[in-house]
PDB file of N, CA and C in Angstrom:
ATOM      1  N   UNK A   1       0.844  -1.188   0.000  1.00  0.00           N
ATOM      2  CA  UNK A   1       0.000   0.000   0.000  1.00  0.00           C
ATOM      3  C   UNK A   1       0.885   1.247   0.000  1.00  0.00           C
ATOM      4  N   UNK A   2       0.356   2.416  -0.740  1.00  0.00           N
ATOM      5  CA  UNK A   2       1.186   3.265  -0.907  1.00  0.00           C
ATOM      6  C   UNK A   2       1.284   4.027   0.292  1.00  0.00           C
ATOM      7  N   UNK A   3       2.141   5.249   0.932  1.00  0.00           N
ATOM      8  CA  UNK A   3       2.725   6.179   1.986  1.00  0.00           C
ATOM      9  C   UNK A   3       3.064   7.214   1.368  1.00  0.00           C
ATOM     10  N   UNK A   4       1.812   8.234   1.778  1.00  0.00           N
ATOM     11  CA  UNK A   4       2.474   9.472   1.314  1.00  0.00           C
ATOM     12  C   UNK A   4       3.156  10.408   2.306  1.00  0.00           C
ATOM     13  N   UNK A   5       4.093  11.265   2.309  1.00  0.00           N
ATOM     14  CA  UNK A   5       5.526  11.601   2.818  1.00  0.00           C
ATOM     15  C   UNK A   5       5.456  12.958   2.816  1.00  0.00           C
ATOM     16  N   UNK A   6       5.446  14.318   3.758  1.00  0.00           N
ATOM     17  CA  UNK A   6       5.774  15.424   3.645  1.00  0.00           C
ATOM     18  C   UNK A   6       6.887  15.481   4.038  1.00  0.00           C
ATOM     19  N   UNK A   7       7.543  16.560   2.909  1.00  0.00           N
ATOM     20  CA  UNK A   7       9.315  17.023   3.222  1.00  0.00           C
ATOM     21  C   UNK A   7       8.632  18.419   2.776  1.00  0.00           C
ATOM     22  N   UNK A   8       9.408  18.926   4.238  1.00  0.00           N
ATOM     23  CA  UNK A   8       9.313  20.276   4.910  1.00  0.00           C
ATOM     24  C   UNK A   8      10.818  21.235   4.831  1.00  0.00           C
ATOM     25  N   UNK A   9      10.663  22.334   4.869  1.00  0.00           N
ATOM     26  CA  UNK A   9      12.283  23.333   4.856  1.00  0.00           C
ATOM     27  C   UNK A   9      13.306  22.604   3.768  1.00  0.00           C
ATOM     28  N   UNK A  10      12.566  22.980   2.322  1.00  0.00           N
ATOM     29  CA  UNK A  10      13.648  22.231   1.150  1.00  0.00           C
ATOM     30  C   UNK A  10      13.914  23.297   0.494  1.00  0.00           C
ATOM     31  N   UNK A  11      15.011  23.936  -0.146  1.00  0.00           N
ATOM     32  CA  UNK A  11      16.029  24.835  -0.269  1.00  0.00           C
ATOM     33  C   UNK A  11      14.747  25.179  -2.023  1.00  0.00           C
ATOM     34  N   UNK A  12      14.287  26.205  -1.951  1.00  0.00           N
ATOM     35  CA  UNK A  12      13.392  26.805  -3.123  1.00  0.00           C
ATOM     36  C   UNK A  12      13.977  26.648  -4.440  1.00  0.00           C
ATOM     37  N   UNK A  13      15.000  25.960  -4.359  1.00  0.00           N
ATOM     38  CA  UNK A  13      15.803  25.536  -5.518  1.00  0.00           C
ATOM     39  C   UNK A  13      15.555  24.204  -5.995  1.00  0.00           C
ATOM     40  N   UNK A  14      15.242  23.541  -4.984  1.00  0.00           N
ATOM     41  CA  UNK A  14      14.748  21.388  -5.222  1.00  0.00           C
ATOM     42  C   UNK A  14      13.540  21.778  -6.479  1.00  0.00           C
ATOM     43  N   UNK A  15      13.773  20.905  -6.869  1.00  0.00           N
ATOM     44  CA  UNK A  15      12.702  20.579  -8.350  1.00  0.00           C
ATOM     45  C   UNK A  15      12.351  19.063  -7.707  1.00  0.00           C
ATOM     46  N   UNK A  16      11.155  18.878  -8.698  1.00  0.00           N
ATOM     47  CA  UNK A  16      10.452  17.605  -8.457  1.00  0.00           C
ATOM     48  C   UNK A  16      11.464  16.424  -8.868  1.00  0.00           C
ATOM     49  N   UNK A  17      11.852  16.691  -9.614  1.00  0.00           N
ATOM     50  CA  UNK A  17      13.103  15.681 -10.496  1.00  0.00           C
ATOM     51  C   UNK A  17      14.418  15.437  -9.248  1.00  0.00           C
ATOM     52  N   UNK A  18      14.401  16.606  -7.942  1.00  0.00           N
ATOM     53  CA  UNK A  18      15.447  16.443  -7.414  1.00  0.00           C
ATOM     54  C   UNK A  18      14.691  15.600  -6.194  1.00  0.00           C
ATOM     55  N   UNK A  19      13.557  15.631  -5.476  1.00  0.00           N
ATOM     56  CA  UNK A  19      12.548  15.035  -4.623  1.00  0.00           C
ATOM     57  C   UNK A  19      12.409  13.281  -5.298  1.00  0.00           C
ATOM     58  N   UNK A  20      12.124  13.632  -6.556  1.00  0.00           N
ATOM     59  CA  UNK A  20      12.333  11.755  -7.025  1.00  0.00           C
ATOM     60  C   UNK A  20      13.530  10.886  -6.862  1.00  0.00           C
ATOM     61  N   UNK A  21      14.554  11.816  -7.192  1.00  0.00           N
ATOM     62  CA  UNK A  21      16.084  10.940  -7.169  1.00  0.00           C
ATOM     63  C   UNK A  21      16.200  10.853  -6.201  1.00  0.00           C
ATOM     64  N   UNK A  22      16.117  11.944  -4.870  1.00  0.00           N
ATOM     65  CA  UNK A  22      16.485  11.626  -3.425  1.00  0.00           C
ATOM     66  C   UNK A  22      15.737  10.088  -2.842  1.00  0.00           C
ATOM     67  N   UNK A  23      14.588  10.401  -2.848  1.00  0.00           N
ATOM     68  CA  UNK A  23      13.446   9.268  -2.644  1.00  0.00           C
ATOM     69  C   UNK A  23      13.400   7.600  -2.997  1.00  0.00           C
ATOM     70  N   UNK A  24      14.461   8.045  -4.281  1.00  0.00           N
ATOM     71  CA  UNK A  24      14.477   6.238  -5.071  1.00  0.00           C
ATOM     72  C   UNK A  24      15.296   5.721  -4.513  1.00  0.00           C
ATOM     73  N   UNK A  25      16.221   6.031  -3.624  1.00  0.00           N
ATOM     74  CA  UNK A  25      17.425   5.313  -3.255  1.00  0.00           C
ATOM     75  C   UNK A  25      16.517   4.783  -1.975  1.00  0.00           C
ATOM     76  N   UNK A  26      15.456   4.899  -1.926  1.00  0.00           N
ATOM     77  CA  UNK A  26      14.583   4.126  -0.915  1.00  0.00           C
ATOM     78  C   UNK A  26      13.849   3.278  -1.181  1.00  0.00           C
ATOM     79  N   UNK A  27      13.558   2.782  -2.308  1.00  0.00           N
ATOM     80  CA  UNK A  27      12.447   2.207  -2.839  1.00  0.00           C
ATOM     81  C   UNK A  27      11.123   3.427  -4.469  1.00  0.00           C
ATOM     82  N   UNK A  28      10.475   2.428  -4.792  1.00  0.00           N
ATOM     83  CA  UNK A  28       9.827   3.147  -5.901  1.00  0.00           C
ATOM     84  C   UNK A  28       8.870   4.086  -5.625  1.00  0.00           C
ATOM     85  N   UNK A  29       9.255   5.295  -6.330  1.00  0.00           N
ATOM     86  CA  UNK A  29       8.328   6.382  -5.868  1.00  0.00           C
ATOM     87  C   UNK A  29       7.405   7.182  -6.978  1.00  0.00           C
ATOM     88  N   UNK A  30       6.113   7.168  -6.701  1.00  0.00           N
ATOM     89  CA  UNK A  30       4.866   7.255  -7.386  1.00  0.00           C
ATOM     90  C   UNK A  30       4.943   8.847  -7.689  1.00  0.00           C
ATOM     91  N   UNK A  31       4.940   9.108  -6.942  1.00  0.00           N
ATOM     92  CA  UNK A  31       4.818  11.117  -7.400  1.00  0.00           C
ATOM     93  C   UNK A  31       5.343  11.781  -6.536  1.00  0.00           C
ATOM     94  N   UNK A  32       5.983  12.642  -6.727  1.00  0.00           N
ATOM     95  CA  UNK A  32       6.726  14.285  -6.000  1.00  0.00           C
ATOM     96  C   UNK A  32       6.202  15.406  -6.686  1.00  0.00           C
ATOM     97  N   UNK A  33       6.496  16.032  -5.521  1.00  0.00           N
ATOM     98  CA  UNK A  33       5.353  17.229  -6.035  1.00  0.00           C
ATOM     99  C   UNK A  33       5.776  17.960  -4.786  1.00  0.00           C
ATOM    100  N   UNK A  34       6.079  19.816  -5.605  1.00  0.00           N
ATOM    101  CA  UNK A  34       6.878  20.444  -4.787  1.00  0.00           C
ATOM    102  C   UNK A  34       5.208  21.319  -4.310  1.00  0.00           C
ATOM    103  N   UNK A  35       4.816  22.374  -3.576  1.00  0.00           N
ATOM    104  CA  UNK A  35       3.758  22.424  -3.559  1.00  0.00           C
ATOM    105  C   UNK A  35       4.213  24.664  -3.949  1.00  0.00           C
ATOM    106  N   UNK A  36       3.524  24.620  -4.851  1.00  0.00           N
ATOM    107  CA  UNK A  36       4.001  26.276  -5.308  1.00  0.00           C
ATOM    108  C   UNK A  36       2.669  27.702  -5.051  1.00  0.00           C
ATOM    109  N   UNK A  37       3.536  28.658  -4.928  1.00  0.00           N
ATOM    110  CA  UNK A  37       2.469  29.317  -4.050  1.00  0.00           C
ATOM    111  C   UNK A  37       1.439  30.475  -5.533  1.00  0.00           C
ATOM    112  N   UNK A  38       0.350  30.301  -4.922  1.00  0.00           N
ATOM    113  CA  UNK A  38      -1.024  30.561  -5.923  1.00  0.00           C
ATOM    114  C   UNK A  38      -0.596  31.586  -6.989  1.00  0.00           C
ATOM    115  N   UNK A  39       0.137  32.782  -6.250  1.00  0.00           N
ATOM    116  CA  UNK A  39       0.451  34.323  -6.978  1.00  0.00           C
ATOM    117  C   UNK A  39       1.133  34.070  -7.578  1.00  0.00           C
ATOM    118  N   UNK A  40       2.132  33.500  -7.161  1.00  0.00           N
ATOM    119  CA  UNK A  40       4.064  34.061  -7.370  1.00  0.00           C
ATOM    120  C   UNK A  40       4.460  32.971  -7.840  1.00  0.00           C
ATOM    121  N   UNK A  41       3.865  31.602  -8.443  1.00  0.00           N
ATOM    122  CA  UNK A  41       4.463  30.719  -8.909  1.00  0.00           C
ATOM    123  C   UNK A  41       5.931  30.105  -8.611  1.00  0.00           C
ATOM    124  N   UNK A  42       6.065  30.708  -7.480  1.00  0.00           N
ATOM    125  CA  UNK A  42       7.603  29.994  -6.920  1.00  0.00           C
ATOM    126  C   UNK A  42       6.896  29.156  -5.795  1.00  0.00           C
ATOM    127  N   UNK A  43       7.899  28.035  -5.643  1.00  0.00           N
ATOM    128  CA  UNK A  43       8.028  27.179  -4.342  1.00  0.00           C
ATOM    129  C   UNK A  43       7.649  27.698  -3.169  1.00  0.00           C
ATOM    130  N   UNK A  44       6.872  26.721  -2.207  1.00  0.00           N
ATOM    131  CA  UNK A  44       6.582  27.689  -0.969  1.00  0.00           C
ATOM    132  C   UNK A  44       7.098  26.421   0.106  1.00  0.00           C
ATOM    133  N   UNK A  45       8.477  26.114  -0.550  1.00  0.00           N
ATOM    134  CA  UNK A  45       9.750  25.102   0.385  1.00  0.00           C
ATOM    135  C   UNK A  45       9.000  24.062   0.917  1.00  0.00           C
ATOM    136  N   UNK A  46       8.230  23.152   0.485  1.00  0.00           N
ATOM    137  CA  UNK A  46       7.606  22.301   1.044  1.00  0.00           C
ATOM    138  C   UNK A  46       6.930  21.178  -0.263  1.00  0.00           C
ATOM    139  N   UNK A  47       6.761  19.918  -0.011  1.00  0.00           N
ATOM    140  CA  UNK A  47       6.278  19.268  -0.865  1.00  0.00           C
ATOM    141  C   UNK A  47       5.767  17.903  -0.371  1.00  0.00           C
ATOM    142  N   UNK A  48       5.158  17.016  -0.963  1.00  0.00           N
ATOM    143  CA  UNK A  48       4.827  15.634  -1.014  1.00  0.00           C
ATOM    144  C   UNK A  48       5.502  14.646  -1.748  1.00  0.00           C
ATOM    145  N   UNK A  49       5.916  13.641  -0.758  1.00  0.00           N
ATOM    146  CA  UNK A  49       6.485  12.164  -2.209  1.00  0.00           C
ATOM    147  C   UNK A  49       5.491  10.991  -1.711  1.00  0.00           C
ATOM    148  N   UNK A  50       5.059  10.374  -2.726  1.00  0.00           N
ATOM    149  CA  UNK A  50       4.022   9.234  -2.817  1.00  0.00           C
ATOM    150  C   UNK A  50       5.294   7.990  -2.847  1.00  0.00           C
ATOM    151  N   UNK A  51       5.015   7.244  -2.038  1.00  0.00           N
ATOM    152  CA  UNK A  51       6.097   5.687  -2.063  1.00  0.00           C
ATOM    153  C   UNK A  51       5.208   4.534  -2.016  1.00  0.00           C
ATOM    154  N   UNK A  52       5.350   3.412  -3.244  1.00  0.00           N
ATOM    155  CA  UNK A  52       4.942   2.204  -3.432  1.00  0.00           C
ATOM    156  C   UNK A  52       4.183   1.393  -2.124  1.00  0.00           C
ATOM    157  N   UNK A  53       5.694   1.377  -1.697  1.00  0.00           N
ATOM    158  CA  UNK A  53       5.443   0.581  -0.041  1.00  0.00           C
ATOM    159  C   UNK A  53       5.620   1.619   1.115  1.00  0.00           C
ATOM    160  N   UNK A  54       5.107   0.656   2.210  1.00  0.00           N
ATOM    161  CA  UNK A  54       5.116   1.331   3.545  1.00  0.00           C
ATOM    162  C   UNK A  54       6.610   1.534   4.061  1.00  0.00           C
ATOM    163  N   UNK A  55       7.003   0.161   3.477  1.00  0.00           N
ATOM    164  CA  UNK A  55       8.598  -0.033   4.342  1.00  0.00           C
ATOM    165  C   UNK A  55       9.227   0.947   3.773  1.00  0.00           C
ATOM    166  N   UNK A  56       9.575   1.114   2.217  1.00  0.00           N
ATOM    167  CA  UNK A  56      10.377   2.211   1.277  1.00  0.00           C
ATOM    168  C   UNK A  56       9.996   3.224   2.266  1.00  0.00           C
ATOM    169  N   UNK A  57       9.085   3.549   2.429  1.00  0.00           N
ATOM    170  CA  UNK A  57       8.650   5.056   2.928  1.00  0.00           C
ATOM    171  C   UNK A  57       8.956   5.292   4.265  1.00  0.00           C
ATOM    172  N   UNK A  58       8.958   4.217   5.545  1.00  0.00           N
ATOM    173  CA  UNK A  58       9.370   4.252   6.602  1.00  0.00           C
ATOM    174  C   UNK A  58      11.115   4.602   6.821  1.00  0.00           C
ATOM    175  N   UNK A  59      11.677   3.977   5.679  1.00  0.00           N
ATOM    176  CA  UNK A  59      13.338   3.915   5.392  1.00  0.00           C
ATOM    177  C   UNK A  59      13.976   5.360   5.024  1.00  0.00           C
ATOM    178  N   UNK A  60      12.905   5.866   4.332  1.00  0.00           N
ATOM    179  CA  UNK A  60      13.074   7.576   4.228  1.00  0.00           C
ATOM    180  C   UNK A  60      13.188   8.245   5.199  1.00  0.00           C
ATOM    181  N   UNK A  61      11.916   7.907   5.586  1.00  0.00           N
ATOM    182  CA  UNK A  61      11.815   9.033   6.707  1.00  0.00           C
ATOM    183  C   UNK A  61      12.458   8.843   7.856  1.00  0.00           C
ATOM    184  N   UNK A  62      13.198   8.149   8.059  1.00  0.00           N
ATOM    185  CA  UNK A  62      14.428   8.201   9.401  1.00  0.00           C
ATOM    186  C   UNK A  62      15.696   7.798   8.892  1.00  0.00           C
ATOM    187  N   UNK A  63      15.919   7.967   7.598  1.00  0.00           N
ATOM    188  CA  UNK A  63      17.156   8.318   7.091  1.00  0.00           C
ATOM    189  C   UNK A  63      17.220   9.981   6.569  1.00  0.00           C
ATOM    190  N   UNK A  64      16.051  10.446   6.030  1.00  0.00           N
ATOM    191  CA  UNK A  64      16.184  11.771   5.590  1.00  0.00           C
ATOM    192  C   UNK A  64      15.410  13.002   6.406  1.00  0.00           C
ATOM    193  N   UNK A  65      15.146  12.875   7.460  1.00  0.00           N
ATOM    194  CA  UNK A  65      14.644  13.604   8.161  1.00  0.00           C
ATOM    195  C   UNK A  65      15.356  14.384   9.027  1.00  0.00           C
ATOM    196  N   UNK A  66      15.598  15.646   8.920  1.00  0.00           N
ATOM    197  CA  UNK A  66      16.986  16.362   9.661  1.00  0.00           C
ATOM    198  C   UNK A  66      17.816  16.134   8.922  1.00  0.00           C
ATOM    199  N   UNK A  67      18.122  15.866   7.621  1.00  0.00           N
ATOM    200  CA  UNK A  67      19.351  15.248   7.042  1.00  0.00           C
ATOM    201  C   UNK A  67      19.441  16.820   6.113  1.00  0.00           C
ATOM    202  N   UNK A  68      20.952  17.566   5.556  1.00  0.00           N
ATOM    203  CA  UNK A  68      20.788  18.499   5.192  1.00  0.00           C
ATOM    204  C   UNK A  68      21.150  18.365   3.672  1.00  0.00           C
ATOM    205  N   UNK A  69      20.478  19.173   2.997  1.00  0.00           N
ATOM    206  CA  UNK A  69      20.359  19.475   1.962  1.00  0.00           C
ATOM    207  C   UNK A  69      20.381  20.650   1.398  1.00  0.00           C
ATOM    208  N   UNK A  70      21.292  20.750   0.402  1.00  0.00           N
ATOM    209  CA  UNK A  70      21.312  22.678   0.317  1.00  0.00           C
ATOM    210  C   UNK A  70      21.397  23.335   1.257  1.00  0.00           C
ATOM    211  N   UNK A  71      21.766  22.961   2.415  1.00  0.00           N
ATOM    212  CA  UNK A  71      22.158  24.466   3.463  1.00  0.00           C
ATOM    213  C   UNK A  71      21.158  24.036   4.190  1.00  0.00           C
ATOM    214  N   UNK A  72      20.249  22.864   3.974  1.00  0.00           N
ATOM    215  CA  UNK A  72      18.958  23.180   4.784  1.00  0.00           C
ATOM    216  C   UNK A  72      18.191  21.974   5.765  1.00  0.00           C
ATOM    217  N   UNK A  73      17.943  21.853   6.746  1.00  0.00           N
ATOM    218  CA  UNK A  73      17.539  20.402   7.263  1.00  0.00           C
ATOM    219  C   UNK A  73      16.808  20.277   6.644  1.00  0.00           C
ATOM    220  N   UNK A  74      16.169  18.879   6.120  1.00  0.00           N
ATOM    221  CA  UNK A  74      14.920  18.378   5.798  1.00  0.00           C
ATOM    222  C   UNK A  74      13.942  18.369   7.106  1.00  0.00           C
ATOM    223  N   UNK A  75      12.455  18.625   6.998  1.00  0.00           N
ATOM    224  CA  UNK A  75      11.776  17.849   7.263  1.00  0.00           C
ATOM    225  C   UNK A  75      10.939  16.806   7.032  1.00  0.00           C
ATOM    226  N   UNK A  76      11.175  15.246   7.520  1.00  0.00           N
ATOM    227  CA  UNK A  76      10.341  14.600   6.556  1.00  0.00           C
ATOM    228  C   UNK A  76       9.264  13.246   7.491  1.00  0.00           C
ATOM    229  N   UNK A  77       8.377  13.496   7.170  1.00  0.00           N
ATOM    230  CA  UNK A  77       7.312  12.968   7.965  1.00  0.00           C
ATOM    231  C   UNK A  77       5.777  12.119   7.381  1.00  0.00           C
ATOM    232  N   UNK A  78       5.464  11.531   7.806  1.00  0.00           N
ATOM    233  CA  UNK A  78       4.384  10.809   7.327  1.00  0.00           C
ATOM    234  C   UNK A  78       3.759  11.956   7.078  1.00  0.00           C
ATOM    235  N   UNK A  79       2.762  12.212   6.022  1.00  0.00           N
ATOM    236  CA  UNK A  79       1.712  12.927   5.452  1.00  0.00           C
ATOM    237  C   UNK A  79       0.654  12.844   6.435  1.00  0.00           C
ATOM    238  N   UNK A  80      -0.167  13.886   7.332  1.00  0.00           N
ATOM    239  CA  UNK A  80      -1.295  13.519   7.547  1.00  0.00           C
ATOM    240  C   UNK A  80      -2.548  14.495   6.878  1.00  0.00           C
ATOM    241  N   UNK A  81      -3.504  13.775   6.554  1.00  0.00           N
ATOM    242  CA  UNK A  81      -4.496  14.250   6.164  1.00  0.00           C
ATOM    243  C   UNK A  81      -5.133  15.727   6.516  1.00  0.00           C
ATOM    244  N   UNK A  82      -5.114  16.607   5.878  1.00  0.00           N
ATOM    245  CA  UNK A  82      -5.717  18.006   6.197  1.00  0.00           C
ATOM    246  C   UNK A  82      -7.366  17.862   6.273  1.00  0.00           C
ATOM    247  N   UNK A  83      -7.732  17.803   7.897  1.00  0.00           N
ATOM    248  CA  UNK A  83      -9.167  17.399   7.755  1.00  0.00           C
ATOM    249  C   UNK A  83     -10.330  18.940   6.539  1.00  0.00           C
ATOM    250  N   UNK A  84     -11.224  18.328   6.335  1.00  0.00           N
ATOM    251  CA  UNK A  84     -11.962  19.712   5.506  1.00  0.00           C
ATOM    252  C   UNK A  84     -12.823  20.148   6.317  1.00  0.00           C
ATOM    253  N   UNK A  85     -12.876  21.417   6.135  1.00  0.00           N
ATOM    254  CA  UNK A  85     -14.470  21.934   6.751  1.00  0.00           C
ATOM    255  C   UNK A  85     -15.388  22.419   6.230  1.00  0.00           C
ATOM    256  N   UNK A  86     -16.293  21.262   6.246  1.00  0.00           N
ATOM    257  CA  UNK A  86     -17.662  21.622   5.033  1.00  0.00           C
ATOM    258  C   UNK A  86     -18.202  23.037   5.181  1.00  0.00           C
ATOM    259  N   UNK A  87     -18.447  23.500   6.607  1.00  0.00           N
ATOM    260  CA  UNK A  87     -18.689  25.052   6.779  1.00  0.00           C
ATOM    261  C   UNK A  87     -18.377  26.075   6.833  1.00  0.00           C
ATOM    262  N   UNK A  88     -16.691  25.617   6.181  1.00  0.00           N
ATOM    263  CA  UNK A  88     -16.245  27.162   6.122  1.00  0.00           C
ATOM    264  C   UNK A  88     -16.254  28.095   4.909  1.00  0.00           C
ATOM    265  N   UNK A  89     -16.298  29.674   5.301  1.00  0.00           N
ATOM    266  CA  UNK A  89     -16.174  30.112   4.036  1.00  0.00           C
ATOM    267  C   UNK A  89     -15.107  30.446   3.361  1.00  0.00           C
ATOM    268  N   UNK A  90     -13.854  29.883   3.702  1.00  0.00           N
ATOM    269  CA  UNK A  90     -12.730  29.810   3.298  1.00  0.00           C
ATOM    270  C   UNK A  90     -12.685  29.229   2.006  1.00  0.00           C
ATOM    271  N   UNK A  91     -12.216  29.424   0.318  1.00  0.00           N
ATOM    272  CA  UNK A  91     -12.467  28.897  -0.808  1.00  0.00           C
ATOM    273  C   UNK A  91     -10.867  28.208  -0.925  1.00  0.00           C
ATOM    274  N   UNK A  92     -10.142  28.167  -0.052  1.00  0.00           N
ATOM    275  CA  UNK A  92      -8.959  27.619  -0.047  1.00  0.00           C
ATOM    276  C   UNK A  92      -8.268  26.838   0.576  1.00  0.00           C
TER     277      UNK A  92
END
């Protein structure tokens, strides 16, 4: 079953292509995806990686978590779900 993965504080320079290569040396990885901000079309240092398996994805995240990159610690952590709120009037 797949594990999806937030990596947090990544240097606004990482591309998705650089989030996949890091990631494979763990096992097979389904999608990266840097997450970019609405206006300004630049990076807003944060992203998601989708991993095959649980284990690949467990092997990441306590090998690359705090681990530095570009000048910068990673953060990297199980994904949790952003609950929704049907009643808000927030469109975002």
């Amino acid at each position: 079953m797949a594990k999806k993965i937030y990596v947090g504080n990544m240097s606004y320079n990482t591309t998705e292509d650089d989030l996949r290569e890091l990631f494979s040396q763990y096992g097979n990885v389904l999608s990266a995806t840097i997450i970019m901000d609405r206006e300004t079309r630049r990076p807003k240092g944060f992203g998601f990686v989708e991993m095959e398996e649980n284990s690949a994805a467990d092997a990441a995240i306590s090998q690359l978590d705090g681990k530095e990159i570009d000048g910068r610690n990673l953060r990297v952590n199980e994904a949790i779900a952003k609950p929704r709120n049907e009643y808000s009037n927030n469109r975002y």
